[in-house]
Protein backbone atom coordinates (compact mmCIF):
# COMPACT_ATOMS: atom_id res chain seq x y z
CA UNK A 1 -0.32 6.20 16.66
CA UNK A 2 -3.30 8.62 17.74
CA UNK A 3 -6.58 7.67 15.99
CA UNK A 4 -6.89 9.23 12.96
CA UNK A 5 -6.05 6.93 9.72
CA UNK A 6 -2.53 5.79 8.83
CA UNK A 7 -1.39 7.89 5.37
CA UNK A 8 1.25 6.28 3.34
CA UNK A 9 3.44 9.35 3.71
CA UNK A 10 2.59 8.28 7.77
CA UNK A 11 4.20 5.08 6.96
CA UNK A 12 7.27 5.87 5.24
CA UNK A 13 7.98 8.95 7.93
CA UNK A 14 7.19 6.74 10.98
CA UNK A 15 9.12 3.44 10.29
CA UNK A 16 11.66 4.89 7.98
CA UNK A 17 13.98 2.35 9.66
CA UNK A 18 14.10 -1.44 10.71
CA UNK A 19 14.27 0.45 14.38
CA UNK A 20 11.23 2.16 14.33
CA UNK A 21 9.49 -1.06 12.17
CA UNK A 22 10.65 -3.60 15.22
CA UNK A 23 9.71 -0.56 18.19
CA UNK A 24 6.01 -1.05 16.86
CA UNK A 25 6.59 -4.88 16.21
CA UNK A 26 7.52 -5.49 20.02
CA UNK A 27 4.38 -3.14 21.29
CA UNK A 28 1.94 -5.19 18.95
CA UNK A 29 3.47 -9.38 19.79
CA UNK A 30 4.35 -8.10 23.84
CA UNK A 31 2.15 -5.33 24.68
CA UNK A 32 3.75 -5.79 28.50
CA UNK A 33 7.16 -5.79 27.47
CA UNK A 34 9.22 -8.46 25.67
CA UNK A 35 9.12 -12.13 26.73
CA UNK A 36 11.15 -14.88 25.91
CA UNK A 37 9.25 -17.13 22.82
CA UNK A 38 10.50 -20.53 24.36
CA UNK A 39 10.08 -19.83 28.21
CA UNK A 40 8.09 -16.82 28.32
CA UNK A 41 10.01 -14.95 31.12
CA UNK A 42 10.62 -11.26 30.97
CA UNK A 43 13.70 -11.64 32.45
CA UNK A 44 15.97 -10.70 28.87
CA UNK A 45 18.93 -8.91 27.98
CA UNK A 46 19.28 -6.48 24.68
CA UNK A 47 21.82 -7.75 22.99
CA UNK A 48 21.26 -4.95 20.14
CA UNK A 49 18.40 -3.25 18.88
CA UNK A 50 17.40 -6.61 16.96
CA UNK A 51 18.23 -9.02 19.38
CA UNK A 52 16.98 -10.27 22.36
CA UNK A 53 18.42 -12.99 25.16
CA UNK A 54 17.03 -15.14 27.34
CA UNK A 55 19.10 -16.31 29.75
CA UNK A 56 17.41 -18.96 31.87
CA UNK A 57 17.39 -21.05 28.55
CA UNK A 58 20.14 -19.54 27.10
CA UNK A 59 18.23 -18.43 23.74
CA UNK A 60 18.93 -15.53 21.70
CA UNK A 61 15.93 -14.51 19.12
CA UNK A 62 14.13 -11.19 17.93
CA UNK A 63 10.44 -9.69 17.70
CA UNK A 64 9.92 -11.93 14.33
CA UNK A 65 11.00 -14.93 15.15
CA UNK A 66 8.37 -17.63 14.58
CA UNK A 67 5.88 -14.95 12.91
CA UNK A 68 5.19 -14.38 8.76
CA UNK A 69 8.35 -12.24 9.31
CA UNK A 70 10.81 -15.33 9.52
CA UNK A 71 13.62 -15.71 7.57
CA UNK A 72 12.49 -12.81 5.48
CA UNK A 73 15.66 -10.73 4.05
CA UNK A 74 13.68 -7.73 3.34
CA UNK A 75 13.43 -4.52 5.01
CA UNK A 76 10.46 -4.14 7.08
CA UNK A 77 9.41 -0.83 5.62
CA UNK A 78 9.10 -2.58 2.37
CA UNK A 79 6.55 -5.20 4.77
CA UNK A 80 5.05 -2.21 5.85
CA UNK A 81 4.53 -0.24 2.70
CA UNK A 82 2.98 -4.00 1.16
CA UNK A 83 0.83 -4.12 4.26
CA UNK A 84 -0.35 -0.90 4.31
CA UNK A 85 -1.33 -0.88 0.13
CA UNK A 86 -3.00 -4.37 0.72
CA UNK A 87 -5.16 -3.10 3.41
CA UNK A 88 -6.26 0.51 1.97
CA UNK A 89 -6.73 -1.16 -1.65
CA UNK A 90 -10.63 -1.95 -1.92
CA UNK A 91 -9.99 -4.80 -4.67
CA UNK A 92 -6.90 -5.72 -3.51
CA UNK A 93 -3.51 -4.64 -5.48
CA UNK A 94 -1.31 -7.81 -7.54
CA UNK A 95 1.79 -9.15 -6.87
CA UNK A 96 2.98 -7.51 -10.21
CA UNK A 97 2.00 -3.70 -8.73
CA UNK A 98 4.17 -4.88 -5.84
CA UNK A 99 6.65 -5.85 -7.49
CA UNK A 100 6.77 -2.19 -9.54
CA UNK A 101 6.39 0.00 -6.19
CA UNK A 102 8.46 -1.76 -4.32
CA UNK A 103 11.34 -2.68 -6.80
CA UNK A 104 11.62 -5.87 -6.10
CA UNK A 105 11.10 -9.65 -7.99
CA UNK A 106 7.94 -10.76 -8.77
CA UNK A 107 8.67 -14.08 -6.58
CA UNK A 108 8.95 -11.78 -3.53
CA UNK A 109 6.42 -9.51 -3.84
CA UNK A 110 4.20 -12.35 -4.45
CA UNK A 111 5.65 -15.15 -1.40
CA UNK A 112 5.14 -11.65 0.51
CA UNK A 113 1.48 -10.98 -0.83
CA UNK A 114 0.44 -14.55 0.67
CA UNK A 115 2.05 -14.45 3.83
CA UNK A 116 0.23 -11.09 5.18
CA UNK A 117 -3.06 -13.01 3.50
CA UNK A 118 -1.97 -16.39 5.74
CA UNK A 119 -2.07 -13.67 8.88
CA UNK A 120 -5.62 -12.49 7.89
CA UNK A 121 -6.84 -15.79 7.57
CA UNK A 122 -5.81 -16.23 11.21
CA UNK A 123 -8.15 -13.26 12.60
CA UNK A 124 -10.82 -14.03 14.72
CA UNK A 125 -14.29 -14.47 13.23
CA UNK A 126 -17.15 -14.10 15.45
CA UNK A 127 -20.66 -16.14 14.30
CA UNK A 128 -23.56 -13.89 12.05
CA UNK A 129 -26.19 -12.71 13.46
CA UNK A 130 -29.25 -10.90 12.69
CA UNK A 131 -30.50 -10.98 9.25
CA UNK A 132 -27.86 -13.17 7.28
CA UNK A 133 -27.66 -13.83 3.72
CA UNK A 134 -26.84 -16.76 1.84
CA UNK A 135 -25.95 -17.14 -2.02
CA UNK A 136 -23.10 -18.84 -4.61
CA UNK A 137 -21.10 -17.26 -7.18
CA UNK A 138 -18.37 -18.86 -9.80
CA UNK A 139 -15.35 -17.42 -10.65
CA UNK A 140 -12.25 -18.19 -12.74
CA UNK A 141 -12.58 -19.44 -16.40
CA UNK A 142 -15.20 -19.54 -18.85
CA UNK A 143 -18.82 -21.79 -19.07
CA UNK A 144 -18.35 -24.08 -22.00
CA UNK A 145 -20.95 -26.40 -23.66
CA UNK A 146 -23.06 -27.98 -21.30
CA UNK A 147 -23.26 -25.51 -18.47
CA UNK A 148 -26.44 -25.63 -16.90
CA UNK A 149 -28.31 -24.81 -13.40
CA UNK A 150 -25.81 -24.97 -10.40
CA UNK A 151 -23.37 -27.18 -12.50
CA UNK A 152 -19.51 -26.28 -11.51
CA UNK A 153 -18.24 -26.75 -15.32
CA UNK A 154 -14.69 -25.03 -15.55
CA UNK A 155 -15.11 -22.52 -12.93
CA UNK A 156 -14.63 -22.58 -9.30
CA UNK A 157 -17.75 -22.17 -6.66
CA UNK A 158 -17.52 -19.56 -4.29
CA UNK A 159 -19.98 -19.30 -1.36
CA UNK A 160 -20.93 -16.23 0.66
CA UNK A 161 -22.50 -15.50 3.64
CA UNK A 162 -23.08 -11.65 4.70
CA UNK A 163 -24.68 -10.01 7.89
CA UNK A 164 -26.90 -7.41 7.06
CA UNK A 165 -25.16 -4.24 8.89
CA UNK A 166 -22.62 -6.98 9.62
CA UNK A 167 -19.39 -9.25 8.55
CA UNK A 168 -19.05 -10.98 5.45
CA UNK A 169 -17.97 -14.15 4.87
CA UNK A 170 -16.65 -16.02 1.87
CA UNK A 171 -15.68 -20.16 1.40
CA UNK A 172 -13.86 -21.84 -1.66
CA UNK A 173 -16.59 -24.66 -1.97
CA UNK A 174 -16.25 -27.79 -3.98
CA UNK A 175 -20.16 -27.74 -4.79
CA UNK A 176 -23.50 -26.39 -3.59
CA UNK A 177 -25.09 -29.64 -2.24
CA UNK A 178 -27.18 -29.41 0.49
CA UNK A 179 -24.17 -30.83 2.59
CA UNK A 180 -22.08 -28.17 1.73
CA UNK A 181 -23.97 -25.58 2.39
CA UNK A 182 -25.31 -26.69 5.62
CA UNK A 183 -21.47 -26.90 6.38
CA UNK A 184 -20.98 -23.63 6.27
CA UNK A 185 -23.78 -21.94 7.63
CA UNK A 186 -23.52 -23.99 10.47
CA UNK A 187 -20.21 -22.84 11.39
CA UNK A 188 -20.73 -19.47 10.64
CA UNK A 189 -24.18 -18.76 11.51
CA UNK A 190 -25.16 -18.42 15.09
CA UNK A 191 -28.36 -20.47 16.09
CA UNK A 192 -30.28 -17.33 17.00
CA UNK A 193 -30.27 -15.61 14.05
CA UNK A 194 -33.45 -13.82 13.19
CA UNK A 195 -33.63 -14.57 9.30
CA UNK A 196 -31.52 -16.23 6.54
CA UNK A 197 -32.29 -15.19 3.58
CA UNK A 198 -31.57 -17.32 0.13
CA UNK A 199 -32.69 -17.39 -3.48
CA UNK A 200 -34.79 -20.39 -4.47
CA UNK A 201 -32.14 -22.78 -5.17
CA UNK A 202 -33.67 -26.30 -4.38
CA UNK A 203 -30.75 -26.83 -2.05
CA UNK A 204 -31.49 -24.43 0.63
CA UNK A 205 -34.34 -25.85 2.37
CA UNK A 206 -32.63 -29.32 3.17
CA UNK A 207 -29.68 -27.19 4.21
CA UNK A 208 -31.07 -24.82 6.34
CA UNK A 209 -32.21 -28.30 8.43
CA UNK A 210 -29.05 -30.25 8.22
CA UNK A 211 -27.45 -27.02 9.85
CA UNK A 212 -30.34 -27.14 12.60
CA UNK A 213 -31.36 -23.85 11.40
CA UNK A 214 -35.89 -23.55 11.88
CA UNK A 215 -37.30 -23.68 8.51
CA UNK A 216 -39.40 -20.42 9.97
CA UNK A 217 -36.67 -18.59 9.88
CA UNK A 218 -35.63 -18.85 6.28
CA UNK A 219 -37.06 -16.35 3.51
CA UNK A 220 -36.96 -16.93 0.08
CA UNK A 221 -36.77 -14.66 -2.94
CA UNK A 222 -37.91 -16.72 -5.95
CA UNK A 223 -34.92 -15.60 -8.45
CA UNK A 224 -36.29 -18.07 -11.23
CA UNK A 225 -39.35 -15.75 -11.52
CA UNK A 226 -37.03 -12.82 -11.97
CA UNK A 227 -38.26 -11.39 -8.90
CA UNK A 228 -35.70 -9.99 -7.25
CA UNK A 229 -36.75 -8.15 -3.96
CA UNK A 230 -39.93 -8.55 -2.27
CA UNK A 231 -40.04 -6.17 0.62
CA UNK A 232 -37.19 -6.88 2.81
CA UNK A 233 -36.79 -10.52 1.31
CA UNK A 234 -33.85 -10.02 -0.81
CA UNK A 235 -30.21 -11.19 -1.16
CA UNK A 236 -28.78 -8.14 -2.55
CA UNK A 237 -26.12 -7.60 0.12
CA UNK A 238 -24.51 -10.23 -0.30
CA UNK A 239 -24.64 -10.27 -4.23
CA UNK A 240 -22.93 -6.66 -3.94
CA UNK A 241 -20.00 -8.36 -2.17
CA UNK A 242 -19.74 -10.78 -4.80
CA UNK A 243 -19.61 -7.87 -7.21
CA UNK A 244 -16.64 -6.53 -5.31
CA UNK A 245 -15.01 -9.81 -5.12
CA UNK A 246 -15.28 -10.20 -9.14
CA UNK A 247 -13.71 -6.47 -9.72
CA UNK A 248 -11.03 -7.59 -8.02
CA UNK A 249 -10.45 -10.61 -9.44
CA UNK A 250 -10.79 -8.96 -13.06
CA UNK A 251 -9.42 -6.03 -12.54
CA UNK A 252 -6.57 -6.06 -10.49
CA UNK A 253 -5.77 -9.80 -9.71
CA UNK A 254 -6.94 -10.67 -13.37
CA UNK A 255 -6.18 -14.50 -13.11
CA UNK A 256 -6.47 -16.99 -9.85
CA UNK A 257 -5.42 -20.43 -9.44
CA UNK A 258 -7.87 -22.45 -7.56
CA UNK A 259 -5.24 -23.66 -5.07
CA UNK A 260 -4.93 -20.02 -3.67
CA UNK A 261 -8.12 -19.09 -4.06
CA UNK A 262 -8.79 -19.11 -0.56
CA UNK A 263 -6.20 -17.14 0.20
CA UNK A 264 -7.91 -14.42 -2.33
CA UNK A 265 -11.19 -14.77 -0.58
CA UNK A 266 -9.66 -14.51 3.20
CA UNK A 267 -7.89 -11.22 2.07
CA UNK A 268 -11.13 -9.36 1.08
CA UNK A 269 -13.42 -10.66 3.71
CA UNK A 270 -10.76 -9.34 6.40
CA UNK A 271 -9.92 -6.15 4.44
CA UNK A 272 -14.30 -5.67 4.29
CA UNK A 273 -15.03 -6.36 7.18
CA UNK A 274 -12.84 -3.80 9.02
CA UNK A 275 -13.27 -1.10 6.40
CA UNK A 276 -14.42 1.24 8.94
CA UNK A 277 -11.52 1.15 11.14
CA UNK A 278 -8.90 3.83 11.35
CA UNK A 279 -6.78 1.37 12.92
CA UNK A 280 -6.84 -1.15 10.17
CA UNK A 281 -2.93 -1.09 9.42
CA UNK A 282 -2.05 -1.50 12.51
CA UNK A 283 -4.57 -4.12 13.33
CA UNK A 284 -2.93 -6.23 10.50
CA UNK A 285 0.55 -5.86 11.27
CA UNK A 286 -0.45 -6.84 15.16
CA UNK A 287 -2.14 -10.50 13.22
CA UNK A 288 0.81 -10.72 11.39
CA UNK A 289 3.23 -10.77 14.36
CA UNK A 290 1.40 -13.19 15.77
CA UNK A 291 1.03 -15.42 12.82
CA UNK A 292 2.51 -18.58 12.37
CA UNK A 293 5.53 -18.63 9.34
CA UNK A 294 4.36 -19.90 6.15
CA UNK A 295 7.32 -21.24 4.14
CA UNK A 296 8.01 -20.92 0.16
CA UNK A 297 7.63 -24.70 0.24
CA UNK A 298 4.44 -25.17 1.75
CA UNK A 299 3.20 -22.61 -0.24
CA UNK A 300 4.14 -23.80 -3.60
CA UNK A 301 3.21 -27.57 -2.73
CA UNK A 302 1.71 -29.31 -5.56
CA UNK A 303 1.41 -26.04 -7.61
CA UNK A 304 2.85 -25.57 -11.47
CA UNK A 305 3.05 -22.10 -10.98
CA UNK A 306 2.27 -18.95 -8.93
CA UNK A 307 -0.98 -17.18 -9.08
């Protein structure tokens, strides 16, 4: 698609039909030509422009079978045009904008909102490097009577780690013990990283050992003395992705359950930390085909509602 950014008007001109939408959909799941998603032989037959057969096990399927795309009855310019506004949207775009651009329910627009989020939540992320910063945030709700220190109260604990110059990366926590924390910067923080930086939480220190991180390499910016940068001892970075995270949430999503949460927090980590890239469209739609389905059902699974 050359390398210069994908345009909306791009999209609609370029996959104006389910044709074109599956001739890009076969390129991104078989980049060396189709193969058969049971026995993996190339030896098929075209049936029609959708379908494909296999006939040394006698299987008939197309480009989405298996993938997010399964069982879905709508057109795939309509996936497209949803992919494409999720991924160009800095704070993310709601189910109910969806639902108004593409003229369809809110129930599909939304099922098809979390199913291109379950394919970015497949994408590869590599461990942080470098200078790496460590901090909480809560979301969701309102503090009520009582609220005090690191105390959850009504709102839901979000963690984030961010590379300086680097990825970001943020975690639906159940609370900022020690535990926790170490959790997660163990699994997402390489063991040669030059400096994690955190604010003076009391937590940190026990955590940066349980993770095996060297308690040399761990700055502090002492936050409950209101100073907030001291040099290059700062968590700033990552506090500006939280920022992002909360316009988002306020301003477009408005209102999050804390079941799907997640979900939320895998969509703007991917969508931030490929920012850069013209190819960002396309580099969705190729995790997408490759995704695992995610079905109504298991999406909806002990939740009252959609959110």
């Amino acid at each position: 698609m050359g390398g210069d950014p994908v345009t909306i008007i791009d999209v609609h001109t370029l996959f104006s039909t389910d044709e074109k939408c599956r001739e890009l959909l076969e390129r991104l799941r078989w980049p060396n030509g189709p193969e058969c998603t049971r026995c993996h032989t190339t030896q098929l037959a075209r049936l029609s422009e959708k379908l494909l057969y296999c006939k040394d096990c006698d299987y008939q399927f197309t480009v989405t079978a298996g993938t997010i795309f399964h069982d879905s009855h709508l057109p795939l310019l309509k996936w497209f045009v949803t992919t494409f506004l999720l991924c160009e949207s800095r704070k993310g775009m709601s189910a109910n904008q969806i639902k108004r651009t593409l003229g369809i329910s809110y129930k599909t627009a939304w099922y098809l909102c979390h199913r291109i989020r379950k394919a970015m939540a497949g994408a590869h992320k590599p461990m942080l490097d470098g200078t790496v910063e460590v901090d909480e945030t809560y979301v969701g709700g309102k503090f009520r009577g009582g609220y005090s220190g690191r105390a959850k109260n009504n709102k839901e604990i979000v963690i984030g780690i961010r590379q300086r110059g680097g990825d970001l990366r943020f975690f639906h926590a159940e609370d900022v013990k020690s535990g926790t924390l170490a959790k997660y910067i163990q699994e997402n923080v390489s063991a040669d990283v030059d400096v994690l930086m955190t604010d003076d939480f009391g937590a940190y220190p026990n955590a940066m050992k349980r993770a095996g991180q060297a308690a040399t390499k761990h700055k502090t910016i002492k936050h409950s003395s209101r100073v907030y940068v001291d040099g290059d001892t700062h968590t700033n970075t990552i506090e500006s992705a939280f920022s992002l995270l909360k316009r988002g949430i306020m301003g477009t999503w408005h209102k999050i359950s804390a079941k799907h949460l997640a979900a939320y927090l895998e969509e703007m980590t991917f969508r931030f930390n490929r920012r850069k890239r013209d190819d960002l469209f396309v580099d969705t739609l190729r995790h997408m085909i490759t995704a695992d389905p995610l079905t109504f059902e298991t999406l909806t699974a002990d939740s009252q509602s959609p959110a």
